[in-house]
Every structure is written in C-alpha cells, then in structure tokens.
PDB file of N, CA and C in Angstrom:
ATOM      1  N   UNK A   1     195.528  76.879 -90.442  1.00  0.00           N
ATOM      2  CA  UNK A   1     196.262  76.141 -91.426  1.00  0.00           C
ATOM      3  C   UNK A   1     197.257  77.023 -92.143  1.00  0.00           C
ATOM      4  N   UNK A   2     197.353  78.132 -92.489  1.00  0.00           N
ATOM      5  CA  UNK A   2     197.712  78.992 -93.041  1.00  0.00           C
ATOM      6  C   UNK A   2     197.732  79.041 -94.440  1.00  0.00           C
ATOM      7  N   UNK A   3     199.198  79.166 -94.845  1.00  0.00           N
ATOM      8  CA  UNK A   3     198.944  79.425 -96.040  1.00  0.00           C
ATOM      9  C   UNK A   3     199.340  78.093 -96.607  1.00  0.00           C
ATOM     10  N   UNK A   4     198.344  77.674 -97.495  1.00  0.00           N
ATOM     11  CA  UNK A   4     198.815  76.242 -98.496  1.00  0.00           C
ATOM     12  C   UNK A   4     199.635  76.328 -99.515  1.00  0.00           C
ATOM     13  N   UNK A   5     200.388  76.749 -99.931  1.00  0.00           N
ATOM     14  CA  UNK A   5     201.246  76.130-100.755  1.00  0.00           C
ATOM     15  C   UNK A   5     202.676  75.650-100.343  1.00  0.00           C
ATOM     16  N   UNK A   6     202.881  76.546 -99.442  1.00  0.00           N
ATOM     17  CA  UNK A   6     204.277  75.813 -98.067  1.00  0.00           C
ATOM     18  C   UNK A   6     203.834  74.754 -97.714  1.00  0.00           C
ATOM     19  N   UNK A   7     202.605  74.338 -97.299  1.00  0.00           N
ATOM     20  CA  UNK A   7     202.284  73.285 -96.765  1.00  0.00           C
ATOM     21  C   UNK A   7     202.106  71.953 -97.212  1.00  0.00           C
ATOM     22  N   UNK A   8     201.754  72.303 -98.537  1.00  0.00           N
ATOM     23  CA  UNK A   8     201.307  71.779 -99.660  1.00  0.00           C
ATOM     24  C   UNK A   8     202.827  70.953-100.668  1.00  0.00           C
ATOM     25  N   UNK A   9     203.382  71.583-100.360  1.00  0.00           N
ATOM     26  CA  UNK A   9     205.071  71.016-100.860  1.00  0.00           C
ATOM     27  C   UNK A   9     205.688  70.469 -99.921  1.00  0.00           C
ATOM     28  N   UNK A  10     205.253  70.841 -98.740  1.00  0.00           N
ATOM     29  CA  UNK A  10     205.918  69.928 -97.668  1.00  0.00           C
ATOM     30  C   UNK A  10     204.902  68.481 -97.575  1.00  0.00           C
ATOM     31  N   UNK A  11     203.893  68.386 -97.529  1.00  0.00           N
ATOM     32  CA  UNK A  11     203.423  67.250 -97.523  1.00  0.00           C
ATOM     33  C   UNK A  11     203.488  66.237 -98.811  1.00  0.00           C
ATOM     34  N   UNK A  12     204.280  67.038 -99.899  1.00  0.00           N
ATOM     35  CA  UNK A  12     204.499  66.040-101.209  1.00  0.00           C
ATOM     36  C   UNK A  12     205.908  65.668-100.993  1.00  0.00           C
ATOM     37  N   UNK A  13     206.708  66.382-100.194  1.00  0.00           N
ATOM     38  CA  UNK A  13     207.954  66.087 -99.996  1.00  0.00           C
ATOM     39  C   UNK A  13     208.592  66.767-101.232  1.00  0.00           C
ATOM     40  N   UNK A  14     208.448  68.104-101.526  1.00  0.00           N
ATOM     41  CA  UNK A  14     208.965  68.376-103.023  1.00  0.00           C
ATOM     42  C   UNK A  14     209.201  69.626-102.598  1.00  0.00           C
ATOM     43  N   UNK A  15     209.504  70.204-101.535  1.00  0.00           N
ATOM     44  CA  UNK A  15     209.588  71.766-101.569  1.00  0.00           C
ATOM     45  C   UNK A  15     211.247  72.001-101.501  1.00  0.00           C
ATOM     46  N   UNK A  16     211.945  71.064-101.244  1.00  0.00           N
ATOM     47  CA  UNK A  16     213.296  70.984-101.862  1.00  0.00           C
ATOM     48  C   UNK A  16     213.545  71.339-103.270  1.00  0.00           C
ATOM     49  N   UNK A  17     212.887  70.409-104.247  1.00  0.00           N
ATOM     50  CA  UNK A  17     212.888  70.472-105.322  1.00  0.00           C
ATOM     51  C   UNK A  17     212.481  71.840-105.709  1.00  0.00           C
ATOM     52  N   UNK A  18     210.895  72.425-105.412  1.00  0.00           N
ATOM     53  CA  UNK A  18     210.597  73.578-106.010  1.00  0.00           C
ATOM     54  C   UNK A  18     211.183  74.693-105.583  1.00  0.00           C
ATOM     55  N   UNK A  19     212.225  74.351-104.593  1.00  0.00           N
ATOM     56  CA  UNK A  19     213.027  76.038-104.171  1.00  0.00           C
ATOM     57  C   UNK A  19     214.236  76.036-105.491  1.00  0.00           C
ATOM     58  N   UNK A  20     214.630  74.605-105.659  1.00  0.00           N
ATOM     59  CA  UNK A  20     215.885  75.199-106.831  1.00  0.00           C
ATOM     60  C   UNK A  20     215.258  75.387-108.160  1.00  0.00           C
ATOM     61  N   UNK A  21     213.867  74.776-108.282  1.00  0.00           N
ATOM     62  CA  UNK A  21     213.478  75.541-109.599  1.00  0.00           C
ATOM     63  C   UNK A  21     212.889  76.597-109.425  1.00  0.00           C
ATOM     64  N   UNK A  22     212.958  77.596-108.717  1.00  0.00           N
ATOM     65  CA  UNK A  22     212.405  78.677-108.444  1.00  0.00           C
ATOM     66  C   UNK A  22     213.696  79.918-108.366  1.00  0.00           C
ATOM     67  N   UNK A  23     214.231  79.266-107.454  1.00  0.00           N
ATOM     68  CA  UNK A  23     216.100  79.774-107.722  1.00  0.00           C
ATOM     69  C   UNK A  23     216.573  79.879-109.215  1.00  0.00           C
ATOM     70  N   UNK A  24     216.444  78.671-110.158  1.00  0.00           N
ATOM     71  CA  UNK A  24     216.519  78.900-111.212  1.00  0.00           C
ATOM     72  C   UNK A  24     216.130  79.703-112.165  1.00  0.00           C
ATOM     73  N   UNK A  25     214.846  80.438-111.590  1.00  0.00           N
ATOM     74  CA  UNK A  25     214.292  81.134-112.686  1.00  0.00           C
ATOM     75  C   UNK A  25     215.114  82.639-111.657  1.00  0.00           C
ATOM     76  N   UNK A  26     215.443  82.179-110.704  1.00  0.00           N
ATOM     77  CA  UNK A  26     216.134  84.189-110.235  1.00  0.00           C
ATOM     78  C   UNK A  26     215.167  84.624-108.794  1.00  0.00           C
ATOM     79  N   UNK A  27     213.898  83.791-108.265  1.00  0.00           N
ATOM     80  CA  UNK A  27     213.264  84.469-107.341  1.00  0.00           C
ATOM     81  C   UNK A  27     213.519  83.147-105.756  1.00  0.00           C
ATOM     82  N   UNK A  28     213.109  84.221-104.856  1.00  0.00           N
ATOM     83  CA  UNK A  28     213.746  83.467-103.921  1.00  0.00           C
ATOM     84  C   UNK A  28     212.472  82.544-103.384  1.00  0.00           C
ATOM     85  N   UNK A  29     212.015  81.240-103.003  1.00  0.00           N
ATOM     86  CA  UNK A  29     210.936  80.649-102.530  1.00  0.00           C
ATOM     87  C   UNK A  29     210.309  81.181-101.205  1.00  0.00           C
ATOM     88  N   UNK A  30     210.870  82.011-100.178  1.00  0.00           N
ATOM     89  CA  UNK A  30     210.307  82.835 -99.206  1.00  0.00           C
ATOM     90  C   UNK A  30     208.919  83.875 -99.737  1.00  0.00           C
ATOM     91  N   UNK A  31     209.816  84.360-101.095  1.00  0.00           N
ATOM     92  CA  UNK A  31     208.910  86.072-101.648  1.00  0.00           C
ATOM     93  C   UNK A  31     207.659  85.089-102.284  1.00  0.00           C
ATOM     94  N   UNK A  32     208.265  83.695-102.666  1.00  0.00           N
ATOM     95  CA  UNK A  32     206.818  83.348-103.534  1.00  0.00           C
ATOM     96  C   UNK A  32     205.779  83.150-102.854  1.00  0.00           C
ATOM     97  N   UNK A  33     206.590  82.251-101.483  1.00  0.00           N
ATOM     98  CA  UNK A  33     205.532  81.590-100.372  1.00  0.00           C
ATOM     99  C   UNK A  33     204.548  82.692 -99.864  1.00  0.00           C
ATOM    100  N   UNK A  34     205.337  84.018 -99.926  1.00  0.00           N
ATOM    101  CA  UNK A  34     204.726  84.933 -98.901  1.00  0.00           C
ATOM    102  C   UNK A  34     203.423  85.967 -99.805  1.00  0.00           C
ATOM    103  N   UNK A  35     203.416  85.558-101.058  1.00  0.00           N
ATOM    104  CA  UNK A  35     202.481  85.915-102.272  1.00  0.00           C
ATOM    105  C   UNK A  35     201.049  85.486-101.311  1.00  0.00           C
ATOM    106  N   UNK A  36     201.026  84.356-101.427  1.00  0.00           N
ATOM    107  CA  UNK A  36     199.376  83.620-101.192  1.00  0.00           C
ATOM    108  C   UNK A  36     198.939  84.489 -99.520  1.00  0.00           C
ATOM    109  N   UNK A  37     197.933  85.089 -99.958  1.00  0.00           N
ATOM    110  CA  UNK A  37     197.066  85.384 -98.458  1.00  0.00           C
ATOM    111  C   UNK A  37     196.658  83.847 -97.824  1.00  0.00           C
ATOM    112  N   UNK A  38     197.090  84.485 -96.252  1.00  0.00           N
ATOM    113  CA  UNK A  38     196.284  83.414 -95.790  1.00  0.00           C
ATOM    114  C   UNK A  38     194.648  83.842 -95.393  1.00  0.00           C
ATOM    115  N   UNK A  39     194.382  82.272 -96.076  1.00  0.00           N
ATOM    116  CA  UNK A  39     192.630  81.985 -95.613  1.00  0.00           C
ATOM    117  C   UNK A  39     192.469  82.324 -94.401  1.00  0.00           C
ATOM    118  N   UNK A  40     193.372  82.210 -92.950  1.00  0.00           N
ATOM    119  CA  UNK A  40     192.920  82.466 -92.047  1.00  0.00           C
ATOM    120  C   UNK A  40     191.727  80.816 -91.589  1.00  0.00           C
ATOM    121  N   UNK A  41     191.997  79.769 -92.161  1.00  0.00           N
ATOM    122  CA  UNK A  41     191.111  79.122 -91.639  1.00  0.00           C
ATOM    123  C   UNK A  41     191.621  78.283 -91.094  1.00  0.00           C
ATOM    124  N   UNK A  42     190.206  77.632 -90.117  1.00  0.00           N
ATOM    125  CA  UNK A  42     190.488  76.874 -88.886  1.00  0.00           C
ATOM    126  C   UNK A  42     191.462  77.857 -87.605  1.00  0.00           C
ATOM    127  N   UNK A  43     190.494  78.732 -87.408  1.00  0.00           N
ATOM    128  CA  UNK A  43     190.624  79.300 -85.909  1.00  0.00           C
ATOM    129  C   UNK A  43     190.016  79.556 -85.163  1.00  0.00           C
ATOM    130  N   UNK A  44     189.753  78.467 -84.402  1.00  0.00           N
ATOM    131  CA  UNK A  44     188.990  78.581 -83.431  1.00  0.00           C
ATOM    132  C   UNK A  44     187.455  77.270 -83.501  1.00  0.00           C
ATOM    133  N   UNK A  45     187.508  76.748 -82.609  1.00  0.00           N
ATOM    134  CA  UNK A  45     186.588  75.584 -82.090  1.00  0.00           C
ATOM    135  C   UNK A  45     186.869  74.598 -83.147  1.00  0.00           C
ATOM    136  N   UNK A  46     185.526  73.850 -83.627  1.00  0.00           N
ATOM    137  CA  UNK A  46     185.370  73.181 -84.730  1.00  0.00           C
ATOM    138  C   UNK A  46     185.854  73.052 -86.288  1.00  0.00           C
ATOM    139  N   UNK A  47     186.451  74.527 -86.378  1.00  0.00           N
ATOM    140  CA  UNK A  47     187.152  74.852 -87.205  1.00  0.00           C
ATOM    141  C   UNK A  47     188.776  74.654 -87.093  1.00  0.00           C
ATOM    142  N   UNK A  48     189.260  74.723 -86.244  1.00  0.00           N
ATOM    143  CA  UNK A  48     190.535  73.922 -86.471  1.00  0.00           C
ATOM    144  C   UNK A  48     190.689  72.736 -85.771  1.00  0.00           C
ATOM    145  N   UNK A  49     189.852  72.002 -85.300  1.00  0.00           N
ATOM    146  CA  UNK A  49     189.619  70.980 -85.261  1.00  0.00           C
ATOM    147  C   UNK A  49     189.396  70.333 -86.284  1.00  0.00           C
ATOM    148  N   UNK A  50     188.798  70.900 -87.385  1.00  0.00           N
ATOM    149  CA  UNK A  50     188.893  70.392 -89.041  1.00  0.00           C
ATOM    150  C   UNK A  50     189.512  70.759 -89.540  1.00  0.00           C
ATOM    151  N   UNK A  51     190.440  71.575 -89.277  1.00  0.00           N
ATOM    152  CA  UNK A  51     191.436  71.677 -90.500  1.00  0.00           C
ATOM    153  C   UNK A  51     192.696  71.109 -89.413  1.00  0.00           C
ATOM    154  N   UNK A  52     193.206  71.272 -88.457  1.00  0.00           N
ATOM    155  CA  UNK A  52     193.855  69.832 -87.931  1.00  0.00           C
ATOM    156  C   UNK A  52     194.381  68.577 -88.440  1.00  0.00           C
ATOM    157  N   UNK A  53     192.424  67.927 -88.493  1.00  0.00           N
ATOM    158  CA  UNK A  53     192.433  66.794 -88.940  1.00  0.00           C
ATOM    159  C   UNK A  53     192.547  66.380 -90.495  1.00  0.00           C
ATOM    160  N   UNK A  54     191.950  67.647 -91.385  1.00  0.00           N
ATOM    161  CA  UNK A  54     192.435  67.367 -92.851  1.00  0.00           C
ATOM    162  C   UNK A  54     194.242  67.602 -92.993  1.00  0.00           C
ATOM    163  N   UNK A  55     194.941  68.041 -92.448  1.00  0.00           N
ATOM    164  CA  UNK A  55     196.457  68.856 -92.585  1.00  0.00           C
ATOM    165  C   UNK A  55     196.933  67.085 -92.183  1.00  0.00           C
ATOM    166  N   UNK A  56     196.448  66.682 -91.035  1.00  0.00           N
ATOM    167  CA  UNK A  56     197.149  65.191 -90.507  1.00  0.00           C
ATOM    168  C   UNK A  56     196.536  63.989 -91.402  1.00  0.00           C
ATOM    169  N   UNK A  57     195.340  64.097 -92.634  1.00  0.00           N
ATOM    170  CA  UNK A  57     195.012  63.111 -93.498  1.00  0.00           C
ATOM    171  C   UNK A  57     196.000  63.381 -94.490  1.00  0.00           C
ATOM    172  N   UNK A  58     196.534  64.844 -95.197  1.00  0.00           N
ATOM    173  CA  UNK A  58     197.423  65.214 -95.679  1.00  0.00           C
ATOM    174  C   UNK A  58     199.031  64.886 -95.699  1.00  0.00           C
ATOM    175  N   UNK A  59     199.277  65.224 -94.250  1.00  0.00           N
ATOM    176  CA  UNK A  59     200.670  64.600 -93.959  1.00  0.00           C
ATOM    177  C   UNK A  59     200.913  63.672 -93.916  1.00  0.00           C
ATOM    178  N   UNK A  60     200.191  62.790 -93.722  1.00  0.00           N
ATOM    179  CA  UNK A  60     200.367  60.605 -93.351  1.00  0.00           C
ATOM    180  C   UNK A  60     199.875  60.344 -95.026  1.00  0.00           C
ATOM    181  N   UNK A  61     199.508  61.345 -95.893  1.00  0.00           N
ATOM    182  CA  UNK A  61     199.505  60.686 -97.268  1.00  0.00           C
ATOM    183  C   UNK A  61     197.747  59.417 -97.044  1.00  0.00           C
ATOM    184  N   UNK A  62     197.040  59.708 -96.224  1.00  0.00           N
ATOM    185  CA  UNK A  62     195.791  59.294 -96.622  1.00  0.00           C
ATOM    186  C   UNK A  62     194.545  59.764 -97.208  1.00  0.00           C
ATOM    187  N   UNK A  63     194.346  59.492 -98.251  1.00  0.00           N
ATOM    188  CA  UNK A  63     193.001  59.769 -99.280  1.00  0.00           C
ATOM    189  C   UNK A  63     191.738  59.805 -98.784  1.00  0.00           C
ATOM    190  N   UNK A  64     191.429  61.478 -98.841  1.00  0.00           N
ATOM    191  CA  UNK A  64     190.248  61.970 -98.157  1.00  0.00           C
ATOM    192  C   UNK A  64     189.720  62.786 -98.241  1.00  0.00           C
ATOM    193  N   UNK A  65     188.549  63.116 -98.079  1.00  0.00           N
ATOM    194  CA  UNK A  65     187.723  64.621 -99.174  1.00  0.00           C
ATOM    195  C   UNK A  65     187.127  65.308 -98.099  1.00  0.00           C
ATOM    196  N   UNK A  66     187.761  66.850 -98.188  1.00  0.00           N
ATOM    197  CA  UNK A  66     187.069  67.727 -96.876  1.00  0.00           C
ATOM    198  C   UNK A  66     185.956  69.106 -97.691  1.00  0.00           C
ATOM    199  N   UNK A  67     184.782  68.738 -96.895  1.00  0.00           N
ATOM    200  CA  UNK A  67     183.976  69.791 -97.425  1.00  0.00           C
ATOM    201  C   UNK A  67     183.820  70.627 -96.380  1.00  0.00           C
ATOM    202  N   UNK A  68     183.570  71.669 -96.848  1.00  0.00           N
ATOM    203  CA  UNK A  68     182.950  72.504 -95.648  1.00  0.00           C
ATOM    204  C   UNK A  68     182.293  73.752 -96.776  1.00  0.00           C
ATOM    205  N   UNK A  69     181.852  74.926 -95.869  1.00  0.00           N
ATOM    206  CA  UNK A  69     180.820  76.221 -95.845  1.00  0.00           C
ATOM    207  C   UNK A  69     181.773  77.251 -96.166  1.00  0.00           C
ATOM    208  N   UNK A  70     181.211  77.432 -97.750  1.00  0.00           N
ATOM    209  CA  UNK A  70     181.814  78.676 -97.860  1.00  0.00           C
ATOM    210  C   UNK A  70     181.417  80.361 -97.808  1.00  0.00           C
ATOM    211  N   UNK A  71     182.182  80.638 -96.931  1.00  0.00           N
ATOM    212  CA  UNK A  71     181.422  82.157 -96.135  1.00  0.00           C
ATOM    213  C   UNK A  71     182.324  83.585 -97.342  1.00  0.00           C
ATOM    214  N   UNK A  72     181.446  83.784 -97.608  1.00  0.00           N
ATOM    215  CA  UNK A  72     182.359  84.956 -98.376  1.00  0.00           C
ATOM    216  C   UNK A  72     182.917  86.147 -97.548  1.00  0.00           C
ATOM    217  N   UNK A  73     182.593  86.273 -95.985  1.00  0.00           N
ATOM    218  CA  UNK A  73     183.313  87.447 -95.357  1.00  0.00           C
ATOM    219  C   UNK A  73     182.890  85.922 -93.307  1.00  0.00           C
ATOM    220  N   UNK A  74     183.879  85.427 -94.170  1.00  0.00           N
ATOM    221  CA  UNK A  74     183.106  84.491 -92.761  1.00  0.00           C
ATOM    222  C   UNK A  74     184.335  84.985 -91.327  1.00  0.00           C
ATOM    223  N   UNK A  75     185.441  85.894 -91.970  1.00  0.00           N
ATOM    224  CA  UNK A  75     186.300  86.024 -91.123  1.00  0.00           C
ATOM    225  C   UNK A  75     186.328  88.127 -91.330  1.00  0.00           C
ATOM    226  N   UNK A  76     187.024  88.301 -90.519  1.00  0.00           N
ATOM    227  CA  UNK A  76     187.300  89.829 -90.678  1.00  0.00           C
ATOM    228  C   UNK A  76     188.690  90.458 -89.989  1.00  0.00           C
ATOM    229  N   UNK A  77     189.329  91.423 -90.799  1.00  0.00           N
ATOM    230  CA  UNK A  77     190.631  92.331 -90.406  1.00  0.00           C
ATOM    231  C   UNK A  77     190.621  92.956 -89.153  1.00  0.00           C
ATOM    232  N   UNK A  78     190.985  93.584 -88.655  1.00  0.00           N
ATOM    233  CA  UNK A  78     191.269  94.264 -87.460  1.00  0.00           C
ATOM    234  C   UNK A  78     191.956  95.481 -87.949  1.00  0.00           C
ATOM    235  N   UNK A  79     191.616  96.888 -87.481  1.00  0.00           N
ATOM    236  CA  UNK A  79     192.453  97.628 -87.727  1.00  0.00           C
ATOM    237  C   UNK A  79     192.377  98.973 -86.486  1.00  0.00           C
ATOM    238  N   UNK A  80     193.484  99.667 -86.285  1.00  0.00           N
ATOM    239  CA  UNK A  80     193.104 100.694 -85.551  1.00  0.00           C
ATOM    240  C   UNK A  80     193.074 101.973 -86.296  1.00  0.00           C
ATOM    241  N   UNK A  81     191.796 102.764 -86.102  1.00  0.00           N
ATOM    242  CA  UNK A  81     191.462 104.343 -87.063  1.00  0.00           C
ATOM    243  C   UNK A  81     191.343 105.099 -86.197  1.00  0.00           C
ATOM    244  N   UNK A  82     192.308 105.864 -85.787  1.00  0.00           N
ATOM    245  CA  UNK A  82     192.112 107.395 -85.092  1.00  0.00           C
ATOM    246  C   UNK A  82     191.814 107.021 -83.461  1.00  0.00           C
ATOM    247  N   UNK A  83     192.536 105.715 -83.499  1.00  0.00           N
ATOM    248  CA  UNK A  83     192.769 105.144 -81.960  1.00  0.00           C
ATOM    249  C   UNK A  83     191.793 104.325 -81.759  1.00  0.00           C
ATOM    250  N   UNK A  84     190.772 103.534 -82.659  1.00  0.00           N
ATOM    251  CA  UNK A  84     190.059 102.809 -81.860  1.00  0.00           C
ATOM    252  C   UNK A  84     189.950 101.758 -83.305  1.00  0.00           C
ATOM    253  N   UNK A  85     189.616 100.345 -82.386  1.00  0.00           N
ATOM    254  CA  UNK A  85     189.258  99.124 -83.095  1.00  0.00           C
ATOM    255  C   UNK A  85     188.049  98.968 -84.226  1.00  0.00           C
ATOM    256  N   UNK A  86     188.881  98.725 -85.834  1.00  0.00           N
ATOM    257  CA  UNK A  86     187.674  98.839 -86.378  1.00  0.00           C
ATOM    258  C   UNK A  86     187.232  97.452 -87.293  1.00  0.00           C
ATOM    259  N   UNK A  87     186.603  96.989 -87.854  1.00  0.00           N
ATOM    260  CA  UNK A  87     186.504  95.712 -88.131  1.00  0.00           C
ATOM    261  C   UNK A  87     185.591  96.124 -89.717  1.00  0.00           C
ATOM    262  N   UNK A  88     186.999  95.139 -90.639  1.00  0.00           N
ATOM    263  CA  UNK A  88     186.764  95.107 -92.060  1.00  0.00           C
ATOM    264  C   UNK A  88     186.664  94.240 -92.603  1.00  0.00           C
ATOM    265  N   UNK A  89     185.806  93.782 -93.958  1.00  0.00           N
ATOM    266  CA  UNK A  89     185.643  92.504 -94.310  1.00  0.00           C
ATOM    267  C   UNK A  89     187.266  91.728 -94.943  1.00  0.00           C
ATOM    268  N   UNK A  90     187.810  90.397 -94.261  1.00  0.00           N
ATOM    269  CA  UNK A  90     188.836  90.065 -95.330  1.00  0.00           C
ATOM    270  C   UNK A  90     188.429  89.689 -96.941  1.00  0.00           C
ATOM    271  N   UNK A  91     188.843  90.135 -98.082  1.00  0.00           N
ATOM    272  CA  UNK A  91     188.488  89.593 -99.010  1.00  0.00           C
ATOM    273  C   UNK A  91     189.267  88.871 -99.923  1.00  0.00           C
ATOM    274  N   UNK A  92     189.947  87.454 -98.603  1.00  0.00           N
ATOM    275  CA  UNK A  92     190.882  86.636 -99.706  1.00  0.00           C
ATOM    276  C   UNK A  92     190.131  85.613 -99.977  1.00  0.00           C
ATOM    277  N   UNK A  93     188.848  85.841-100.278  1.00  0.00           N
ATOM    278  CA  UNK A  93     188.402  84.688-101.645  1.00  0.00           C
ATOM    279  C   UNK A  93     188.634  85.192-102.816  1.00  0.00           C
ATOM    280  N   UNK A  94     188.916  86.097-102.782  1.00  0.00           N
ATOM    281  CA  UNK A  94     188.812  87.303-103.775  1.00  0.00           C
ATOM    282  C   UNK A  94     189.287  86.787-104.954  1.00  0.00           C
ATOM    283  N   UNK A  95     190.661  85.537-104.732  1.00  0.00           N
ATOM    284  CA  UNK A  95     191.426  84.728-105.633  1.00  0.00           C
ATOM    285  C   UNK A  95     191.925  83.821-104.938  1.00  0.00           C
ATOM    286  N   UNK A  96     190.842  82.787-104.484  1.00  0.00           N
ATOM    287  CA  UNK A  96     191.715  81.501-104.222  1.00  0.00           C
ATOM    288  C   UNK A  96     192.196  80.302-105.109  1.00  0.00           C
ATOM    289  N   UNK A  97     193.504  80.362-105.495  1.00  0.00           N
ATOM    290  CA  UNK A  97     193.860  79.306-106.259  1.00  0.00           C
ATOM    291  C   UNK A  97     193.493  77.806-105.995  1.00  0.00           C
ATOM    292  N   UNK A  98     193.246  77.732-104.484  1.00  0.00           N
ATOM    293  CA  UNK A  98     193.033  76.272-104.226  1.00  0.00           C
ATOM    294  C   UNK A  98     191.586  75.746-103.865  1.00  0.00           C
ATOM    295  N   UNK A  99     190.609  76.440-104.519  1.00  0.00           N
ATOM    296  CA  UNK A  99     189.359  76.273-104.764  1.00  0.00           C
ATOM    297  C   UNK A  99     189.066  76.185-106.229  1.00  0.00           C
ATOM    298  N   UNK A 100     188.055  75.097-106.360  1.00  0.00           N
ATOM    299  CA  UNK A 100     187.669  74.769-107.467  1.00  0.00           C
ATOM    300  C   UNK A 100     185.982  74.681-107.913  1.00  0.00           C
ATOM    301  N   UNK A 101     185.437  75.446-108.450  1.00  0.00           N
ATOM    302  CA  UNK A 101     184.323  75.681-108.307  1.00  0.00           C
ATOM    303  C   UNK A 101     183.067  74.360-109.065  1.00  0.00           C
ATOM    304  N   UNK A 102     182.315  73.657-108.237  1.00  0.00           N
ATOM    305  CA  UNK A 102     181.799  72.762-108.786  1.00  0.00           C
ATOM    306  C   UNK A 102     180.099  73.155-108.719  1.00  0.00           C
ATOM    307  N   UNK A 103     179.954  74.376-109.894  1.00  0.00           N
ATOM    308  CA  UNK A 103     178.587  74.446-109.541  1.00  0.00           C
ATOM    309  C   UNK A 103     177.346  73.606-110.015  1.00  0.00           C
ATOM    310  N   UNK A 104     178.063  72.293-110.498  1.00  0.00           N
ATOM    311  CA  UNK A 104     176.909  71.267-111.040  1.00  0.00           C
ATOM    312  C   UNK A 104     176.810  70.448-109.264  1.00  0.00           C
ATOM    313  N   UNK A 105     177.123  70.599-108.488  1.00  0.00           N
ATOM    314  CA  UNK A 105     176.753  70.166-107.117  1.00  0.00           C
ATOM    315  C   UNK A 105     176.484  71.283-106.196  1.00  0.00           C
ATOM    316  N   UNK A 106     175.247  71.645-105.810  1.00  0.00           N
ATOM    317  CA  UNK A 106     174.796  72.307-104.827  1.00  0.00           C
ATOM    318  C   UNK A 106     173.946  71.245-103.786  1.00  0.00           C
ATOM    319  N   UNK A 107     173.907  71.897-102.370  1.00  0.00           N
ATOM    320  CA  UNK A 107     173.092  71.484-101.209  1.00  0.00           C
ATOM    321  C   UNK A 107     172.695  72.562-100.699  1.00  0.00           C
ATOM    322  N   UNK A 108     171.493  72.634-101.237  1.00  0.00           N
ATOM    323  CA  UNK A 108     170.412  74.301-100.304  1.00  0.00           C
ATOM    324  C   UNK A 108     170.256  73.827 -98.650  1.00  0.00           C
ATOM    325  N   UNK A 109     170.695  74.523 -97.690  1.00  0.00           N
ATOM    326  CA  UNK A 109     170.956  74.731 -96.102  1.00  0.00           C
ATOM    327  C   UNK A 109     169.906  75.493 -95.796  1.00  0.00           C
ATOM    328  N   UNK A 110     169.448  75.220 -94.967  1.00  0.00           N
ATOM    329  CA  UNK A 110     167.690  75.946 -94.895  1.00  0.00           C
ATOM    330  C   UNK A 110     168.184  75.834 -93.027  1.00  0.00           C
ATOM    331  N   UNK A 111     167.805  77.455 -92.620  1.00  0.00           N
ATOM    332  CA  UNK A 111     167.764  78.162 -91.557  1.00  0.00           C
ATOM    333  C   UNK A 111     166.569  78.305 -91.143  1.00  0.00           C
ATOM    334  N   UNK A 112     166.290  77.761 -90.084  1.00  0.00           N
ATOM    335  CA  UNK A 112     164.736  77.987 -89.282  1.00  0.00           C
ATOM    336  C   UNK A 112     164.617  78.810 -87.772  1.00  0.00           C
ATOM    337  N   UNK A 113     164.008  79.105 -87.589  1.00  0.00           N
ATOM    338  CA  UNK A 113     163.559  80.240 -86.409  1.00  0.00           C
ATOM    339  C   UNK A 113     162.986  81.423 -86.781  1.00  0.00           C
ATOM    340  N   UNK A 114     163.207  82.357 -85.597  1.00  0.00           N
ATOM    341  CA  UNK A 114     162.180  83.256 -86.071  1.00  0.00           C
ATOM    342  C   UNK A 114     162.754  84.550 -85.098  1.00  0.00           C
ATOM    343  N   UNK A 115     162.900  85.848 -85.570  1.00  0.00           N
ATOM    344  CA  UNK A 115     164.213  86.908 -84.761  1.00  0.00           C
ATOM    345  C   UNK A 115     162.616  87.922 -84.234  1.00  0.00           C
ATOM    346  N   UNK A 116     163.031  88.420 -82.871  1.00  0.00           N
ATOM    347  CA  UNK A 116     162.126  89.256 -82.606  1.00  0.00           C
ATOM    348  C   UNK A 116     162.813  90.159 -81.814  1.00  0.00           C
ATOM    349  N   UNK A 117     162.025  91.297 -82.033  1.00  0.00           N
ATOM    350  CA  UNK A 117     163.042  92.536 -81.268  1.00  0.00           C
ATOM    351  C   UNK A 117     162.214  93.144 -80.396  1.00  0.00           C
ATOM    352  N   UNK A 118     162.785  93.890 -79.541  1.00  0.00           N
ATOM    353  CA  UNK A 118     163.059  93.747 -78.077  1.00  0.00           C
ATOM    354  C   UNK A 118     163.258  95.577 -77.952  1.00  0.00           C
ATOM    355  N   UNK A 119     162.425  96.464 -77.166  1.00  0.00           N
ATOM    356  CA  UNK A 119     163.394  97.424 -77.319  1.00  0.00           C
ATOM    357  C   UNK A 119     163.133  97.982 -75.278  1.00  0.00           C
TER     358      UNK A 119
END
C-alpha cells in the first residue's frame, strides 16, 4: 500500500488542493509526501490481498472497517555489513499517525501446540 497520505488525498480527491496549500506555506508536496515511512504493508499473500481490497473500498468511496494484527517488528530491513546480508528490526510503528489506539477493545488470540527439539 505504501505510504498513506498520497493515497489518502488521492482518494478524497483533494491532493490538488493540498499541494497549493502547502506551496503556500513555501514547502514542496513531494518533500512532505516523502516524510511518512512506509508501513511496508500488504506484501505478500493474504496481506496484500487485504490491503488491495481495503485501498479499492477506499477508492470507489465505500464505507468499511479493516482490522487486522498488529506486529510490532512483523516486517524487517535488509542491509549489507562487511559484504553479507543482515536483517534488522523496521521500527515504523515507532510513530504511526494513522493508527489510533483503542485500548478499551481488546481480543486475547490464544496459540496452541507444543515446540519440541530435535538435535
């Protein structure tokens, strides 16, 4: 999905509007757009298969509520150190503006099985 707030003005039909009030104040709407980290979500299987389908309830302007699982390192960076592939936690929850925290609603997710090791 990338980053929402480009997306987010394009589906209100107002990102015309918010580039000349943004111009107005002196900054260009590219440097602002390019502020917000992307979430990185919906890549891959079921996951952009849901965010897909929320972006196309979005664009056609139909009223609809998407929940999903929030992973605090559910994705990770890539980097190369001294020639080889190393893997770091992303931490753009760190400040997501477009989350809203509703902790008077919880649903406890209960994991069953049982891990055994093997050597």
């Amino acid at each position: 999905m990338g980053r929402a707030l480009d997306n987010a003005m394009l589906n209100v039909g107002l990102k015309d509007v918010a580039k000349e009030g943004v111009q107005d104040l002196g900054f260009r709407m590219e440097d602002v757009i390019s502020q917000e980290r992307d979430a990185a979500l919906g890549n891959g299987g079921l996951g952009r298969l849901a965010a897909c389908f929320l972006d196309s309830l979005a664009s056609l302007n139909y009223p609809a509520w998407g929940y999903g699982l929030r992973y605090r390192y559910g994705i990770f960076k890539q980097e190369i150190v001294d020639g080889y592939q190393v893997e770091i936690p992303d931490y753009w929850l760190d400040f997501n503006p477009w989350e809203f925290p509703r902790h008077d609603i919880t649903v406890d997710i209960q994991f069953y099985g049982n891990v055994r090791k093997y050597q």
